[in-house]
N, C-alpha and C. Protein backbone atom coordinates (compact mmCIF):
# COMPACT_ATOMS: atom_id res chain seq x y z
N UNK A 1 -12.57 -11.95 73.31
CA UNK A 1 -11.51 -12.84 73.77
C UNK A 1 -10.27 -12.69 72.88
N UNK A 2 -10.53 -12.35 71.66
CA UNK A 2 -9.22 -12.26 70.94
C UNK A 2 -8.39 -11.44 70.95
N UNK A 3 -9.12 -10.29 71.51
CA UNK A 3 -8.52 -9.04 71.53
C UNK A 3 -7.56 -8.83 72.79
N UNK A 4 -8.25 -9.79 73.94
CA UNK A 4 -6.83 -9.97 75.07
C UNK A 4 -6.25 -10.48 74.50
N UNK A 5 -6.14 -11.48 73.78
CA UNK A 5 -4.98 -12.37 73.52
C UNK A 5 -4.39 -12.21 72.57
N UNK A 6 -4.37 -11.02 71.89
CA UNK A 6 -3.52 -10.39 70.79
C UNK A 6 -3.06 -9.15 71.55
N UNK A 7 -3.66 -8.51 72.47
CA UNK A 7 -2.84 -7.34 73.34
C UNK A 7 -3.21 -6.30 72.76
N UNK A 8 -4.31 -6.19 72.15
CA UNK A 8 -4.84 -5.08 71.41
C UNK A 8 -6.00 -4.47 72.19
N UNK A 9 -6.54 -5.22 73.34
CA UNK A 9 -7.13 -4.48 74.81
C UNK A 9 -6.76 -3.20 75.66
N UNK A 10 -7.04 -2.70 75.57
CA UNK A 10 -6.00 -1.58 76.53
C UNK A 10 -5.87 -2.21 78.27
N UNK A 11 -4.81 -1.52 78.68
CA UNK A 11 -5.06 -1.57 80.17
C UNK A 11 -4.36 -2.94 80.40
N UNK A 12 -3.38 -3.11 79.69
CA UNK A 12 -3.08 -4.45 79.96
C UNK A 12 -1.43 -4.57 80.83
N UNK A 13 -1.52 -5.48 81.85
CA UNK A 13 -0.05 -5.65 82.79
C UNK A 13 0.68 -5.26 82.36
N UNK A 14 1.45 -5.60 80.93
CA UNK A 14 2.52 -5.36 80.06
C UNK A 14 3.05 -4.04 80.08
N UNK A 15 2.16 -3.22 79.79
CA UNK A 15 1.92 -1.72 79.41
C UNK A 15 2.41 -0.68 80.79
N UNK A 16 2.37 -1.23 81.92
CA UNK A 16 2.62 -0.41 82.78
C UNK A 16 3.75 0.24 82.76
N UNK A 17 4.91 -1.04 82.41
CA UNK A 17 6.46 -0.93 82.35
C UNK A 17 7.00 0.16 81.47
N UNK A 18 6.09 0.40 80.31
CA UNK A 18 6.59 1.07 79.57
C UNK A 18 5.22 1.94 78.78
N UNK A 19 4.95 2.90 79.41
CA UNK A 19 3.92 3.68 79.02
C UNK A 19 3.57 4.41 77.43
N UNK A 20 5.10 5.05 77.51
CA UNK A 20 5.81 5.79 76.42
C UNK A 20 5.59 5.40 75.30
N UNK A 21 5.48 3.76 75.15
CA UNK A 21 5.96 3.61 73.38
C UNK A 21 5.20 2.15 73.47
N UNK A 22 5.51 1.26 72.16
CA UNK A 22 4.46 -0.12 72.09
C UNK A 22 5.60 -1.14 72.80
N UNK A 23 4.73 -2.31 72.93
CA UNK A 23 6.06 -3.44 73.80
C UNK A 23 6.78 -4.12 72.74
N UNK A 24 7.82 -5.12 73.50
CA UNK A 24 8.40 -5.36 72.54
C UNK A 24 7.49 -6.62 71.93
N UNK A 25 6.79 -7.11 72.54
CA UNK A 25 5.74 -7.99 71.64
C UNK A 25 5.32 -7.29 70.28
N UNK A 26 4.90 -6.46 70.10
CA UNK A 26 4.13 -5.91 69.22
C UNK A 26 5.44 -5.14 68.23
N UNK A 27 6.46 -4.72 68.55
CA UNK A 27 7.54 -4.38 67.68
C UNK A 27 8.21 -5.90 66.66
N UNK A 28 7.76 -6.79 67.85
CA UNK A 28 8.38 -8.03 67.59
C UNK A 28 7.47 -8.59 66.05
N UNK A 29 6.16 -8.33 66.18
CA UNK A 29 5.40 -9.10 65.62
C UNK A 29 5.33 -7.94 63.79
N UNK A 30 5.69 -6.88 64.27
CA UNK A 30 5.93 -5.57 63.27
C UNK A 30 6.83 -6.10 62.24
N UNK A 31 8.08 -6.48 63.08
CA UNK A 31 9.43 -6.91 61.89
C UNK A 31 8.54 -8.42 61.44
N UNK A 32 8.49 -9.30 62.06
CA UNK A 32 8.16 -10.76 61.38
C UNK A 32 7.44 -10.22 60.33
N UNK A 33 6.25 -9.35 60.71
CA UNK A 33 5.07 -9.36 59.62
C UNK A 33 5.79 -8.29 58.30
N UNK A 34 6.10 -7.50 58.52
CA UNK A 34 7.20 -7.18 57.54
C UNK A 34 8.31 -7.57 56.90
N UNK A 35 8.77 -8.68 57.65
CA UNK A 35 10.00 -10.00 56.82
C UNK A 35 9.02 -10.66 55.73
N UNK A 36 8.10 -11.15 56.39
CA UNK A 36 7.08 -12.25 55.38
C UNK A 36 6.53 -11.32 54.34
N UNK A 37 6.15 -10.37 54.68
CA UNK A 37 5.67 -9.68 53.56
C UNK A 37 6.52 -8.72 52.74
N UNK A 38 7.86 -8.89 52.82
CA UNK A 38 8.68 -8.62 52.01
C UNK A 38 9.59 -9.62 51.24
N UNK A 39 9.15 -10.69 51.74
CA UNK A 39 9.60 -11.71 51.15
C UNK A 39 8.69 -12.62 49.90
N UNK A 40 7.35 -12.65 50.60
CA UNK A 40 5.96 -12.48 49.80
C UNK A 40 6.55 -11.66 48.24
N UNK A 41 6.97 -10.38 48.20
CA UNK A 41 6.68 -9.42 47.47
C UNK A 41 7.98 -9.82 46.37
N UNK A 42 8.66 -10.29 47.34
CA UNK A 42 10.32 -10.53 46.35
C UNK A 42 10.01 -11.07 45.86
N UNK A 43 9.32 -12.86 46.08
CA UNK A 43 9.38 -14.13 45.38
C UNK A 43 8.24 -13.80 44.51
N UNK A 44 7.54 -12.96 44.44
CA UNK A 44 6.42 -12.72 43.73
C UNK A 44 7.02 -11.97 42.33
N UNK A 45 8.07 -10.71 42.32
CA UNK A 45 8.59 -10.08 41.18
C UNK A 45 9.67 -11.14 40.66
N UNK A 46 10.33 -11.66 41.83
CA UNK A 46 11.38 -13.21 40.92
C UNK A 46 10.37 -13.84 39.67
N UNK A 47 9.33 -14.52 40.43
CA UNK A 47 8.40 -15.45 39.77
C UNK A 47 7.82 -14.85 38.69
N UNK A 48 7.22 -13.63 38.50
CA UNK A 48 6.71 -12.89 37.36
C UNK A 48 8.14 -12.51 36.51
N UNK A 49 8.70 -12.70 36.90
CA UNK A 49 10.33 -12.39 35.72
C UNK A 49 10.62 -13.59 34.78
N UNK A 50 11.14 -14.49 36.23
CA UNK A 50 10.84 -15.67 35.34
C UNK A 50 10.32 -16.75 34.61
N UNK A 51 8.53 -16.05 34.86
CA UNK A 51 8.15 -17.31 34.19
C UNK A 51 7.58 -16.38 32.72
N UNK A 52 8.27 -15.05 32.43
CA UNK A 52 8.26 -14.51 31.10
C UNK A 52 7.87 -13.38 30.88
């Protein structure tokens, strides 16, 4: 069940439109998860700087 509902199923409606490449769901979810985890990484070398 999770796997439909994360779009990680194959064969799914979405996919027809655009065969070629991933949707924009999944590009979408690429940048967020790469904002947070570059932001993760910043506040993490800030915090080890400044606390000495």
């Amino acid at each position: 069940m999770a796997k439909e509902s994360l779009g990680l199923g194959g064969g799914r409606p979405g996919d027809d439109s655009s065969p070629g490449g991933p949707s924009t769901a999944r590009i979408t979810m690429w940048i967020i998860g790469g904002a947070v985890g570059l932001y993760m990484v910043v506040t993490g070398v800030v915090g080890a700087l400044t606390a000495g």
